[in-house]
C-alpha atoms as a PDB file:
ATOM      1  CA  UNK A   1       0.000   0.000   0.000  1.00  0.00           C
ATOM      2  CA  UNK A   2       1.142   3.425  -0.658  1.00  0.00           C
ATOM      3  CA  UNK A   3       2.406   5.961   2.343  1.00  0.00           C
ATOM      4  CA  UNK A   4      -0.531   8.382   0.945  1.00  0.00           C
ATOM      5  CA  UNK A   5      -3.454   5.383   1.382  1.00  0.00           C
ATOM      6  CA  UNK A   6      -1.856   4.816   4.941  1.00  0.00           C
ATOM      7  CA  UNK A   7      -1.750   8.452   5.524  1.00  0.00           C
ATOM      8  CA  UNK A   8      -5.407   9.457   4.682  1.00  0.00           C
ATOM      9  CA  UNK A   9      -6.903   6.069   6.352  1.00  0.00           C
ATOM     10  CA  UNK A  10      -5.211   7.112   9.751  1.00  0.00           C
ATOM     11  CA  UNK A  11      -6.813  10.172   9.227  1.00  0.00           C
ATOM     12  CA  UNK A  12     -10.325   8.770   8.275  1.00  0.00           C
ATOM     13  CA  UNK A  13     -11.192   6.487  11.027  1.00  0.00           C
ATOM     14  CA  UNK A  14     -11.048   8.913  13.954  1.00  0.00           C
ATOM     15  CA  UNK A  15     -13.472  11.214  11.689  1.00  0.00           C
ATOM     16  CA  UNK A  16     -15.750   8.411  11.164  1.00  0.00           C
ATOM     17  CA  UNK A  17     -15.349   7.266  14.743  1.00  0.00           C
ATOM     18  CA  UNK A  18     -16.515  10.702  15.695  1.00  0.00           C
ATOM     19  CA  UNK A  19     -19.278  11.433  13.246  1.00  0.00           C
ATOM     20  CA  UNK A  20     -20.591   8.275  14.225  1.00  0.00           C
ATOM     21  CA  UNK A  21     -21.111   9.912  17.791  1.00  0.00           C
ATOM     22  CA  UNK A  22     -18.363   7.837  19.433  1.00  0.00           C
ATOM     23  CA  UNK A  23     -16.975   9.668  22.059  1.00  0.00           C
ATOM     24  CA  UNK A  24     -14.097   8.158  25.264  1.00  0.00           C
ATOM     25  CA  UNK A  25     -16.440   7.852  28.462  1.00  0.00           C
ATOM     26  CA  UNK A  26     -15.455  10.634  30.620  1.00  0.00           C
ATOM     27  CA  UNK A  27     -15.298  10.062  34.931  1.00  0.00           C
ATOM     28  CA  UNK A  28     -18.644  11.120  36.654  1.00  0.00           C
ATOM     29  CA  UNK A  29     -18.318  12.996  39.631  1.00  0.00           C
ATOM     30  CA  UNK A  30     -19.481  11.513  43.157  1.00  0.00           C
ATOM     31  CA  UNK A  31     -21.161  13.622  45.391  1.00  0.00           C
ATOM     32  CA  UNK A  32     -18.779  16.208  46.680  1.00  0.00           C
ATOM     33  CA  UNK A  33     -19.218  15.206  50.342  1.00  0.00           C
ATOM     34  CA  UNK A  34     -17.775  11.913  49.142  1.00  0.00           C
ATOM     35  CA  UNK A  35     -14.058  12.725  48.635  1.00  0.00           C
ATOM     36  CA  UNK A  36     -13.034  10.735  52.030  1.00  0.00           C
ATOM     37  CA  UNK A  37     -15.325   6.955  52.494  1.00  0.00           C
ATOM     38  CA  UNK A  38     -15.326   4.578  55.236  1.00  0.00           C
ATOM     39  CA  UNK A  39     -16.809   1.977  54.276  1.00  0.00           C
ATOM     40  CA  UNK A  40     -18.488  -0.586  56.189  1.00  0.00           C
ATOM     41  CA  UNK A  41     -20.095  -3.702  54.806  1.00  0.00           C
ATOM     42  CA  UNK A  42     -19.757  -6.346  57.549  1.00  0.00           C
ATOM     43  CA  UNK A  43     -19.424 -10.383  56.577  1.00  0.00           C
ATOM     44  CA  UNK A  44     -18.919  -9.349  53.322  1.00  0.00           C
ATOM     45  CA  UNK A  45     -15.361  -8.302  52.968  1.00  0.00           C
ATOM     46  CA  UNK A  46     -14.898  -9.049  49.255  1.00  0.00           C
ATOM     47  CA  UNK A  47     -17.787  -6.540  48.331  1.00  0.00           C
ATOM     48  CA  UNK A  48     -15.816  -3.843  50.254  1.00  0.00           C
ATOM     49  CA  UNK A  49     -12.636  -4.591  48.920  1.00  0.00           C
ATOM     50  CA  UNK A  50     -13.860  -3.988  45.334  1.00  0.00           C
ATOM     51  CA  UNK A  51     -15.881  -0.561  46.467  1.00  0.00           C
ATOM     52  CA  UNK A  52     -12.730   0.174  47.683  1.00  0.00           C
ATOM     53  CA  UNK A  53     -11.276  -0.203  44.710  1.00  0.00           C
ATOM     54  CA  UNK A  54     -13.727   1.401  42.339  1.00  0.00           C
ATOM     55  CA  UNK A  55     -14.206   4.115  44.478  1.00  0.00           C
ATOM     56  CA  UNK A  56      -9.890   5.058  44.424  1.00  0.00           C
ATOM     57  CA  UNK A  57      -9.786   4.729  41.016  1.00  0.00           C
ATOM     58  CA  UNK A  58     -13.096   7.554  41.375  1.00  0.00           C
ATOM     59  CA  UNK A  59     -10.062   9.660  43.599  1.00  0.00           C
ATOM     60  CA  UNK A  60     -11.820   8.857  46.635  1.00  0.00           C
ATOM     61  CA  UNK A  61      -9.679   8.403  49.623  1.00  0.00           C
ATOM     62  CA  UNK A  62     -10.396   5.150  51.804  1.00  0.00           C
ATOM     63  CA  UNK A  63     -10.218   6.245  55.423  1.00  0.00           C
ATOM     64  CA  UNK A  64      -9.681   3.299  57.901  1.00  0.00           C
ATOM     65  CA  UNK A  65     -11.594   4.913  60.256  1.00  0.00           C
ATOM     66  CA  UNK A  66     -14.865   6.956  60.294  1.00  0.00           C
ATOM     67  CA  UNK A  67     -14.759  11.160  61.188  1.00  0.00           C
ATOM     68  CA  UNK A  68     -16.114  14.632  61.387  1.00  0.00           C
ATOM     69  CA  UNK A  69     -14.991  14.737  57.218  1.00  0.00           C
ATOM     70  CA  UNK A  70     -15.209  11.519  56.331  1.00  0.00           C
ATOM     71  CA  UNK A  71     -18.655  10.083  54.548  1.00  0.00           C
ATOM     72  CA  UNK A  72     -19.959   6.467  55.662  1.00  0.00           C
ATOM     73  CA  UNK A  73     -20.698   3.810  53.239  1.00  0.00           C
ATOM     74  CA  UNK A  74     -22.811   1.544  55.110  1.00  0.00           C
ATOM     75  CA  UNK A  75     -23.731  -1.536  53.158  1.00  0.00           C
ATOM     76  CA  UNK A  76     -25.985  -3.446  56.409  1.00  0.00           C
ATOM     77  CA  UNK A  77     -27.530  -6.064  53.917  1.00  0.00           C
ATOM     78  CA  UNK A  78     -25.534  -8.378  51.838  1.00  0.00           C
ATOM     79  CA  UNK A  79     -26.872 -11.912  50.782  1.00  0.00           C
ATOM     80  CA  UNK A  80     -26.753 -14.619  48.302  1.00  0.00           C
ATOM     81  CA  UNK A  81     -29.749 -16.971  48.149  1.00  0.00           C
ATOM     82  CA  UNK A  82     -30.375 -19.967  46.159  1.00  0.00           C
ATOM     83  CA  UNK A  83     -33.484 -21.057  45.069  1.00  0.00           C
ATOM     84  CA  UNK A  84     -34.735 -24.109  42.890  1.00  0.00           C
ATOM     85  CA  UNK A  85     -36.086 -23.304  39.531  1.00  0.00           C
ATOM     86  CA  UNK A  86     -36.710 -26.428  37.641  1.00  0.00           C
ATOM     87  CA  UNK A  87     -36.558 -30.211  38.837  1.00  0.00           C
ATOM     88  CA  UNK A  88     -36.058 -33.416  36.738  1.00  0.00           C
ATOM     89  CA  UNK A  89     -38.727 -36.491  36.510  1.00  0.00           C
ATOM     90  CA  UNK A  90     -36.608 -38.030  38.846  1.00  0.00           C
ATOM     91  CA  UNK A  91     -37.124 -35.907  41.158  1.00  0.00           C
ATOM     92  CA  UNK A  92     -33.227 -33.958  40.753  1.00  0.00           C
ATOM     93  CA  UNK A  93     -32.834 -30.357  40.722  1.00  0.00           C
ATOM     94  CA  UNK A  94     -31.858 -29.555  37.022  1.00  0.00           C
ATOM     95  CA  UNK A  95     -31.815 -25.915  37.633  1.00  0.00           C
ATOM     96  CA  UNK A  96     -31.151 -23.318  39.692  1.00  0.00           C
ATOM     97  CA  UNK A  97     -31.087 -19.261  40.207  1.00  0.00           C
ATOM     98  CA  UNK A  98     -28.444 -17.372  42.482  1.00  0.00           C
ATOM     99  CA  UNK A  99     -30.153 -13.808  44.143  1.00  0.00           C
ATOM    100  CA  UNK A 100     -28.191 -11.238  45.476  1.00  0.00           C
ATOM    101  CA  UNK A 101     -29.471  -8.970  47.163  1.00  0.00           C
ATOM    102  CA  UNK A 102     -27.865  -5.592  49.067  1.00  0.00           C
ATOM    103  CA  UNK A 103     -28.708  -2.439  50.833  1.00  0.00           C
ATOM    104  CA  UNK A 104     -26.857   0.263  50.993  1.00  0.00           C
ATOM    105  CA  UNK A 105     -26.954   4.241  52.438  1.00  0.00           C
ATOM    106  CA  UNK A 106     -24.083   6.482  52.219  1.00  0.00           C
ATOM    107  CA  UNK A 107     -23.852   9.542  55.258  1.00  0.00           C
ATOM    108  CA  UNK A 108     -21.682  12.809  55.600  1.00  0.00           C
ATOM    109  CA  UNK A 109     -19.441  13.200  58.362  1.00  0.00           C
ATOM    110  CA  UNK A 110     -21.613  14.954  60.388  1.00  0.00           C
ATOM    111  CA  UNK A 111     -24.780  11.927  60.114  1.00  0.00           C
ATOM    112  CA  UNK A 112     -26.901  13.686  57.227  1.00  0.00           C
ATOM    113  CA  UNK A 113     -28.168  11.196  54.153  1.00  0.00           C
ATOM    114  CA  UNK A 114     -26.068  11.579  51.205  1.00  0.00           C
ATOM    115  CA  UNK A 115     -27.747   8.954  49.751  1.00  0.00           C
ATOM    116  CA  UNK A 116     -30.814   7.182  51.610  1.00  0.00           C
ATOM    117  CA  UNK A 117     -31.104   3.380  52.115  1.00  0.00           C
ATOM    118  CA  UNK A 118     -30.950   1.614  48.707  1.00  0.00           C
ATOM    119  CA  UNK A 119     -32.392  -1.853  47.544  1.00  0.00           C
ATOM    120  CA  UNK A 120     -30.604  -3.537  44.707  1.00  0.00           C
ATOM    121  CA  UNK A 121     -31.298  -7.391  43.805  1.00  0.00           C
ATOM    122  CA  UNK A 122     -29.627  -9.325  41.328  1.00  0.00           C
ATOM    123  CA  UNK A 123     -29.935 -13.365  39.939  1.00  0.00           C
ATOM    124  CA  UNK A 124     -28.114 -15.353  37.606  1.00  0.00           C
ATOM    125  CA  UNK A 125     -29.270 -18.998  36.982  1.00  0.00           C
ATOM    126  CA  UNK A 126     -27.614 -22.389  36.466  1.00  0.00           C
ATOM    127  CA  UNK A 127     -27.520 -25.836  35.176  1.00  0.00           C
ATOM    128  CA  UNK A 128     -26.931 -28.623  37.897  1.00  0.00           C
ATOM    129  CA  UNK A 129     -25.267 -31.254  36.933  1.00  0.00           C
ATOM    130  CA  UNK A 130     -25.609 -33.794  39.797  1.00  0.00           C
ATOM    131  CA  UNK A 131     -22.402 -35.736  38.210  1.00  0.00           C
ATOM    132  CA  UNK A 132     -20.362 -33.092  38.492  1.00  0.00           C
ATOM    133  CA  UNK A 133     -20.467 -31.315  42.169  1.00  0.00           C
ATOM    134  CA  UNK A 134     -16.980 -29.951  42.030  1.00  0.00           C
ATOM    135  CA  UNK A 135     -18.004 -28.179  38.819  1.00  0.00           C
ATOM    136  CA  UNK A 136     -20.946 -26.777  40.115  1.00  0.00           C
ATOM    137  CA  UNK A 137     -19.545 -25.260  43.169  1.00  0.00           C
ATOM    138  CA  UNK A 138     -16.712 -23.677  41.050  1.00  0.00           C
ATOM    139  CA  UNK A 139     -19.803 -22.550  38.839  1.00  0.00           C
ATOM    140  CA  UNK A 140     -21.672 -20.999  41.885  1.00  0.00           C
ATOM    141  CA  UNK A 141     -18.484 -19.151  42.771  1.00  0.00           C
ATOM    142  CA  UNK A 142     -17.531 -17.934  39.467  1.00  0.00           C
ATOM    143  CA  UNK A 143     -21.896 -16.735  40.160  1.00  0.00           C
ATOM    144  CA  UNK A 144     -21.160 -14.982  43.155  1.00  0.00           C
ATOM    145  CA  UNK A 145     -17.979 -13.184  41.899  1.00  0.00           C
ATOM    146  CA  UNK A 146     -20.117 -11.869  38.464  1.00  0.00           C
ATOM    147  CA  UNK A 147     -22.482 -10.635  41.032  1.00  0.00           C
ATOM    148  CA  UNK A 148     -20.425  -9.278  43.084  1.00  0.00           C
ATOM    149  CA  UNK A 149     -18.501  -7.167  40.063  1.00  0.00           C
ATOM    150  CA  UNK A 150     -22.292  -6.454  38.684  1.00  0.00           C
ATOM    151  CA  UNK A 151     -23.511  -5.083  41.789  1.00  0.00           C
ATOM    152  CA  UNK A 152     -20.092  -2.314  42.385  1.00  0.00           C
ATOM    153  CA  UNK A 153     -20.925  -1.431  38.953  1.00  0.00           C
ATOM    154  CA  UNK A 154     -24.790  -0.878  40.007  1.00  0.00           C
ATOM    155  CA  UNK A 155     -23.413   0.991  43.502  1.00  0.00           C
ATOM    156  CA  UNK A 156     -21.294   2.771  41.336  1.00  0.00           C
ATOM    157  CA  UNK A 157     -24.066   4.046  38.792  1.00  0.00           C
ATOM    158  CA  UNK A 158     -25.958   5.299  42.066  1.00  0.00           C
ATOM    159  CA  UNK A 159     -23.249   7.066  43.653  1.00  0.00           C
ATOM    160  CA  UNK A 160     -22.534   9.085  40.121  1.00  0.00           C
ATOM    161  CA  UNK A 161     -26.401   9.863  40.111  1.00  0.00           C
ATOM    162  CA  UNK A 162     -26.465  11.492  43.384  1.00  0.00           C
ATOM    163  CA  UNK A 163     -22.954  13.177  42.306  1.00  0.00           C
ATOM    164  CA  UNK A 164     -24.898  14.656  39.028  1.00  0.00           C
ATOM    165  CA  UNK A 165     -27.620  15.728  40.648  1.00  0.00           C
ATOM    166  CA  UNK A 166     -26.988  16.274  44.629  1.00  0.00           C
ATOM    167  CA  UNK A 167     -30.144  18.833  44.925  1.00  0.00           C
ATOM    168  CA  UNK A 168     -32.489  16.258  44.555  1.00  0.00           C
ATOM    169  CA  UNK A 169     -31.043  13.478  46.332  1.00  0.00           C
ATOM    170  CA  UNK A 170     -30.398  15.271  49.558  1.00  0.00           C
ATOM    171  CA  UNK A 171     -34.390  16.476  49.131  1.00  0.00           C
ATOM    172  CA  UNK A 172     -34.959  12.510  49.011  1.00  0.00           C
ATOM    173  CA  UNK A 173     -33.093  12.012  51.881  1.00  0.00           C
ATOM    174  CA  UNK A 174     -34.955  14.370  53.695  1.00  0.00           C
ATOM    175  CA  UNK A 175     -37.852  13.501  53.374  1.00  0.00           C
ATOM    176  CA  UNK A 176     -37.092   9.954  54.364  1.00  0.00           C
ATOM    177  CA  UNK A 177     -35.939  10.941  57.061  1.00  0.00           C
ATOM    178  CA  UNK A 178     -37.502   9.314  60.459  1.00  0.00           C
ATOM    179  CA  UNK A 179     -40.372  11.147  61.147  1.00  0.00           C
ATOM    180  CA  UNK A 180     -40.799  12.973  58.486  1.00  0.00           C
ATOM    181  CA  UNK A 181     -44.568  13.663  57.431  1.00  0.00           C
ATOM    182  CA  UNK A 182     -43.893  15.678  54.655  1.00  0.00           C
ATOM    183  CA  UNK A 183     -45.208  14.494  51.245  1.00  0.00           C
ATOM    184  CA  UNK A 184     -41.868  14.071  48.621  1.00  0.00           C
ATOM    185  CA  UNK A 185     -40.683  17.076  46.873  1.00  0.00           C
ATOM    186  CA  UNK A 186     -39.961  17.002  43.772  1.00  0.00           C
ATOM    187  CA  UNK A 187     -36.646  19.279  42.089  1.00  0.00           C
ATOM    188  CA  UNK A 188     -35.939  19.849  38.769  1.00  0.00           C
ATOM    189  CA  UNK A 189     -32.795  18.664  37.725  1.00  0.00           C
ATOM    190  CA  UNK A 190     -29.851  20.819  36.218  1.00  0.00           C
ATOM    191  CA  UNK A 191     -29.755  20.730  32.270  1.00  0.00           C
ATOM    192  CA  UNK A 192     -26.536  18.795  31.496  1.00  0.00           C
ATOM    193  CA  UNK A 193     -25.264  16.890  28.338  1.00  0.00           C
ATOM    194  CA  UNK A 194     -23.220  14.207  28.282  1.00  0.00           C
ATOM    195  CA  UNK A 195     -21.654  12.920  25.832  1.00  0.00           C
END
């Protein structure tokens, strides 16, 4: 091929790439409060591990402990479940589904809702194979770990809500709040674009 042909294609694709609408995902902010976390997810210590980790590479700073400037990640509900979904003519489970479910809230230093009490529940289901047990337990591990890596990306998608639009969370948050009687308000959102 000719230097020219190589020339004008290098120059091509990223014009097609971006008249196609193709554009490198840029970092969403977290809520502003968030910039030091504690976390705290107890008896599940491989969930916090990888908020940890998704939250640094966010430029969050992991405290060890909690403080006056230092927002809580509480996560008070993490659990797998398994439940039967089909069952052979002789009488053998054939098939099953993995839920996962989690709660999570996030507070400033000071106590005050960043982010109220959350409810996310995932499944994935499976084949049993009652001939192969050793396979299926590595199969309901590699389960738990896809959930596990689906459900930071879910937390993740939440936290970068509240960051674009912090008005109306806190208004969520307040109202609730224990012993609050006051019927939701609703806030407009800020016009944004992204792209």
């Amino acid at each position: 091929m000719s230097r020219v042909f190589k020339a004008s294609l290098l120059l091509v694709c990223p014009l097609l790439l971006v008249a196609c609408g193709f554009h490198l995902r840029q970092s969403v902010p977290l809520p502003p409060a968030m910039k030091e976390v504690h976390i705290t997810a107890p008896g599940n210590i491989d969930l916090e591990r990888r908020l940890a980790r998704s939250l640094a590479a966010q430029g969050v700073t992991i405290e060890e402990h909690s403080g006056t400037d230092v927002a809580e990640l509480i996560v008070p509900v993490s659990a797998f479940s398994t439940d039967t979904l089909s069952v052979s003519g002789q009488a053998e489970v054939t098939e099953y589904t993995v839920r996962y479910h989690v709660e999570f809230e996030v507070h400033d230093g000071t106590g005050q809702p960043i982010i109220p009490r959350q409810r996310i529940d995932m499944s994935k289901e499976f084949s049993y194979d009652v001939t192969n047990t050793i396979g299926t337990q590595a199969q309901v591990d590699a389960i738990h770990a896809a959930l596990n890596d689906d459900m930071i990306t879910a937390i993740m998608f939440r936290l970068q809500a509240a960051g674009r639009h912090p008005g109306k969370t806190a208004a969520e948050a307040a109202n609730q709040a224990p012993g609050s009687t006051e019927a939701p308000t609703l806030v407009p959102a800020p016009a944004t674009s992204i792209h």
